[in-house]
Protein backbone atom coordinates (compact mmCIF):
# COMPACT_ATOMS: atom_id res chain seq x y z
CA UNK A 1 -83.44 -41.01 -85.69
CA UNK A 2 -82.07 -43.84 -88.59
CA UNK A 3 -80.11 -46.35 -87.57
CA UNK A 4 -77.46 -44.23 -89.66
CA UNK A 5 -76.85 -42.04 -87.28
CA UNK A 6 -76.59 -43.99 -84.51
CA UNK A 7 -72.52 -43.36 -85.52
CA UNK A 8 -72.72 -40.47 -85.75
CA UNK A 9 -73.86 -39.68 -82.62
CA UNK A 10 -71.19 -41.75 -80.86
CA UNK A 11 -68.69 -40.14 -82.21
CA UNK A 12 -70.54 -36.42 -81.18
CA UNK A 13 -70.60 -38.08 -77.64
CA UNK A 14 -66.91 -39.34 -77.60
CA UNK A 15 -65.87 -35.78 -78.77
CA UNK A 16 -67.54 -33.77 -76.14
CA UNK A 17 -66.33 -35.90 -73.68
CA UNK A 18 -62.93 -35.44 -74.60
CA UNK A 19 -63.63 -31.09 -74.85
CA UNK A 20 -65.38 -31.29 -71.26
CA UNK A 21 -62.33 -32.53 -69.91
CA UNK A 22 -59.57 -30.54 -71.24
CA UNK A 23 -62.03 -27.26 -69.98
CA UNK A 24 -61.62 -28.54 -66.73
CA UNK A 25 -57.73 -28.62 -67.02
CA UNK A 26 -57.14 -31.97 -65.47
CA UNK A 27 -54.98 -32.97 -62.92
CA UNK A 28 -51.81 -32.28 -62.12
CA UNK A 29 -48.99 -34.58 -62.56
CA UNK A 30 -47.88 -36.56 -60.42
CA UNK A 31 -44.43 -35.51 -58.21
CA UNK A 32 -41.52 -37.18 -58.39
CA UNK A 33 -40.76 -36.84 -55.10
CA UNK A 34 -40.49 -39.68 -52.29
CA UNK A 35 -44.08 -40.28 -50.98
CA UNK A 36 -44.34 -37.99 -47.52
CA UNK A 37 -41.82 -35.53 -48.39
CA UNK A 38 -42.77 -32.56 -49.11
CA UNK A 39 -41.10 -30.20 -51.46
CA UNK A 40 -39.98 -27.37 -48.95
CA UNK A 41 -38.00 -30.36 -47.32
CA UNK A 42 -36.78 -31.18 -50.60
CA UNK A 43 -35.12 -28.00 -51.43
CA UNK A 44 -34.05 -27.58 -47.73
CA UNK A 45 -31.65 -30.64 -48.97
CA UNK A 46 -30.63 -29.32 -51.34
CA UNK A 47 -29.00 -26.00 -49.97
CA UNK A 48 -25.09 -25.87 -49.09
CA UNK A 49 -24.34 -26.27 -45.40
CA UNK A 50 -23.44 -23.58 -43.47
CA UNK A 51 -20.13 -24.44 -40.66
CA UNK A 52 -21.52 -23.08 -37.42
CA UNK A 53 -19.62 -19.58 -36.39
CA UNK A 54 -19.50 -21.06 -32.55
CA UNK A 55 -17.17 -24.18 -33.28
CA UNK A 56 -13.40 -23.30 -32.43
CA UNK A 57 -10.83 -24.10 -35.24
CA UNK A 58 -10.25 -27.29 -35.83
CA UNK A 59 -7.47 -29.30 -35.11
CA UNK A 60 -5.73 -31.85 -37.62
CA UNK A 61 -4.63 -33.63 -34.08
CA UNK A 62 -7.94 -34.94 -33.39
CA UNK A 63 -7.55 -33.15 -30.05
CA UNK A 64 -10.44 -31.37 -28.62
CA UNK A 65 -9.73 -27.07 -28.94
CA UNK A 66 -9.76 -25.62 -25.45
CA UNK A 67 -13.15 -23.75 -24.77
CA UNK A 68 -12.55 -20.05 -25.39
CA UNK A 69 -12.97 -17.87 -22.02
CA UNK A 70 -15.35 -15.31 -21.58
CA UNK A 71 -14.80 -12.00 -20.90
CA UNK A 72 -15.97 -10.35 -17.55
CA UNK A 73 -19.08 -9.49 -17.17
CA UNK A 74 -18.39 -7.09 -14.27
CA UNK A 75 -14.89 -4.64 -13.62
CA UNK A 76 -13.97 -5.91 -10.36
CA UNK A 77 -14.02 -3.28 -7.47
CA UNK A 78 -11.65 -1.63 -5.19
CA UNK A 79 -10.77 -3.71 -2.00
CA UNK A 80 -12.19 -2.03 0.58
CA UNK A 81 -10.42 0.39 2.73
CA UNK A 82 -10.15 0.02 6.75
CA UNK A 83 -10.29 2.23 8.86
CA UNK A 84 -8.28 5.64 8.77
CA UNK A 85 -5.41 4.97 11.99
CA UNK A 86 -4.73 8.45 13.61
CA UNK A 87 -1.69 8.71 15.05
CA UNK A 88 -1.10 10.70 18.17
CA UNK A 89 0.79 13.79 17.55
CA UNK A 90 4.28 14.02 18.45
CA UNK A 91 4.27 15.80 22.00
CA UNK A 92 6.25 19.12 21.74
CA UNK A 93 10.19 19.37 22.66
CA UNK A 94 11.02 19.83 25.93
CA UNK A 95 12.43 23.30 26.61
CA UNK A 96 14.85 23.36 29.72
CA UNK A 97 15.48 25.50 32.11
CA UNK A 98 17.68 28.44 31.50
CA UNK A 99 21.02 28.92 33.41
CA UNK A 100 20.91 31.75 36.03
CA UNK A 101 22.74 34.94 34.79
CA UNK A 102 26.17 35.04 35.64
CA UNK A 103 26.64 31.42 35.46
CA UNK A 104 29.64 30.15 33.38
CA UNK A 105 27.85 27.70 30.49
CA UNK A 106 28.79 23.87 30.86
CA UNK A 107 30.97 24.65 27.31
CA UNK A 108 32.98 27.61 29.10
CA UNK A 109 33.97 25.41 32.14
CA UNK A 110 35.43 22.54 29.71
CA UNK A 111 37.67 25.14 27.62
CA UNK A 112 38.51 26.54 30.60
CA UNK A 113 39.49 22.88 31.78
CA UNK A 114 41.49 23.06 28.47
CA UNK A 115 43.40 26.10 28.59
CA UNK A 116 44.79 24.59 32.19
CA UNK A 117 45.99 21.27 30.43
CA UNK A 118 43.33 19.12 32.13
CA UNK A 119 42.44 16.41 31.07
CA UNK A 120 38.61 17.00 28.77
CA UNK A 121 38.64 14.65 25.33
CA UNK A 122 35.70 13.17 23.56
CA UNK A 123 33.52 16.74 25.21
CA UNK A 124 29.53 15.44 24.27
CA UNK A 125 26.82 18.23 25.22
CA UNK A 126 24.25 15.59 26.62
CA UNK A 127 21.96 18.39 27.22
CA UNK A 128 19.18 17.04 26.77
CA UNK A 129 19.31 14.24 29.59
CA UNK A 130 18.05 16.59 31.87
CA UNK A 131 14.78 16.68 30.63
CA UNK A 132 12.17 14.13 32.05
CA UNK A 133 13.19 11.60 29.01
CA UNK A 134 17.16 11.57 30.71
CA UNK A 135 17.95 11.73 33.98
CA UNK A 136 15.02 14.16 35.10
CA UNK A 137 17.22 16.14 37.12
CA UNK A 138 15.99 19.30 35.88
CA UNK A 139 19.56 21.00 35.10
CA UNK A 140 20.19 23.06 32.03
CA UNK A 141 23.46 22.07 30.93
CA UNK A 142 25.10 19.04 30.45
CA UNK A 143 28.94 18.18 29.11
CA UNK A 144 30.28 14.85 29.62
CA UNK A 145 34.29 14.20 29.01
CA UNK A 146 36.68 11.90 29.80
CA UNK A 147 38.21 13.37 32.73
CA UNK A 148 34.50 15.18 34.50
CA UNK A 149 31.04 15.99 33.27
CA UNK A 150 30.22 19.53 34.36
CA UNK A 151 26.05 20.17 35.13
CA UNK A 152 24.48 23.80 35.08
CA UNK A 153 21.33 23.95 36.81
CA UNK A 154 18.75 26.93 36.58
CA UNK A 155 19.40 27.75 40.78
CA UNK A 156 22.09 27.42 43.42
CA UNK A 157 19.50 25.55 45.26
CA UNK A 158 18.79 22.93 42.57
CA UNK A 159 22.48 22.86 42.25
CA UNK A 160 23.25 21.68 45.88
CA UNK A 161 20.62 19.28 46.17
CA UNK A 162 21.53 17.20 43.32
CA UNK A 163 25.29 17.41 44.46
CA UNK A 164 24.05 16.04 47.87
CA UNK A 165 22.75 12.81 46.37
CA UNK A 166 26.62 12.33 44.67
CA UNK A 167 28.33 12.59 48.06
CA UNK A 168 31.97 12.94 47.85
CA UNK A 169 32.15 12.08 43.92
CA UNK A 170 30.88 15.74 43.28
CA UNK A 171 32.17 19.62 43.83
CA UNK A 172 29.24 22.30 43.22
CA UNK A 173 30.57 26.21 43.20
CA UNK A 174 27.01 28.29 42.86
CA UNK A 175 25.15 26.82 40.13
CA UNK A 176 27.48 24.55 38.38
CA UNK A 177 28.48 21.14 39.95
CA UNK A 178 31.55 18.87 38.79
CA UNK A 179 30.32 14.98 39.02
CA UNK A 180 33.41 12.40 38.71
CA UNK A 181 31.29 9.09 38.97
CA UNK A 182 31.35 8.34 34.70
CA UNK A 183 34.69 9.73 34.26
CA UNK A 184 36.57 8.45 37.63
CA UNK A 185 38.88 10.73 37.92
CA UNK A 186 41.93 10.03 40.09
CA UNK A 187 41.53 12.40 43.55
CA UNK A 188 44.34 14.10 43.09
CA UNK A 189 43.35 15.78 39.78
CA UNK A 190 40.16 16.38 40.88
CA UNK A 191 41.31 19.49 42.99
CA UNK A 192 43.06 21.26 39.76
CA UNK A 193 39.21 20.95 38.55
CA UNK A 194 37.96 22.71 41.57
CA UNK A 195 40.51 25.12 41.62
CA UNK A 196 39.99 26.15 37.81
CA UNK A 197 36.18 26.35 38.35
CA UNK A 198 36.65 28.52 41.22
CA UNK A 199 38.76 30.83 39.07
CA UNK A 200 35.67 31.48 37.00
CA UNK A 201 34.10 34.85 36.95
């Protein structure tokens, strides 16, 4: 080799140099981003925001929206029931006694009573005080008015007893007796009563 081409071959050098590295590629540039930040974070910035779907509407008041109330989670039950109550059935009527055959009824004596001009207004038929809810006395009739009540009783002997315990404020012909305590009927009427009730057939 000449000292004239010692130029030559610098400049061979200096080109192959250059062709070696532009095989290669090089490097890539450099990013513009800040140091540390990564470019996923960089286009996370730059996305729109999104408002959040749980905030309640906004008030221009500045005042804090009430929170919104849930729903139920469960349907509320039944209140319980107590126990059944089980009332005692209503014990049966009482049936009375019937009045012996032949007897006049309580309701024949009063118009009876009527037909002679005595004395029988405001007639009730209180029958049933002679069952063991009334009086007890175990008769089968009962008319009160305001002159005499008149009782029917099933027997003669029923009859007579009960007009026993009255004393003198009582008349009994067979089964019916005449009582003159409620209606206090003055003595001297009393014997028209007896009379008509004796009458009866």
């Amino acid at each position: 080799m000449t000292l004239r081409s010692l130029p030559a071959v610098g400049v061979l050098l200096v080109a192959a140099a250059v062709v070696a590295g532009c095989g290669r590629g090089g490097d890539p540039a450099p990013s513009s981003a800040a140091p540390g930040v990564t470019s996923s974070a960089v286009q996370a910035t730059d996305l729109p925001s999104v408002p959040s779907t749980s905030a309640g509407p906004s008030r221009t008041d500045g005042a804090t929206p009430p929170p919104r109330s849930a729903a139920p989670s469960t349907v509320p039950s039944a209140p319980p029931q107590g126990p059944v109550e089980r009332r005692p059935a209503s014990p049966p009527p009482v049936v009375l006694p019937q009045r012996p055959a032949g007897a006049p009824s309580a309701r024949q004596v009063i118009e009876a009573f009527r037909t002679a001009g005595l004395r029988v207004t405001h007639p009730k038929d209180r029958s049933v005080d002679c069952g063991p809810d009334g009086l007890g006395l175990g008769c089968s009739e009962i008319v009160t008015t305001d002159g005499v009540t008149v009782f029917v009783f099933p027997d003669e002997t029923s009859a007579g007893d009960v007009a026993e315990t009255w004393g003198g404020q009582s008349y009994r012909r067979g089964a019916v007796v005449l009582n003159y305590l409620d209606a206090k009927t003055p003595a001297a009427d009393r014997v028209r009563y007896e009379k008509v009730l004796n009458g009866l057939r």
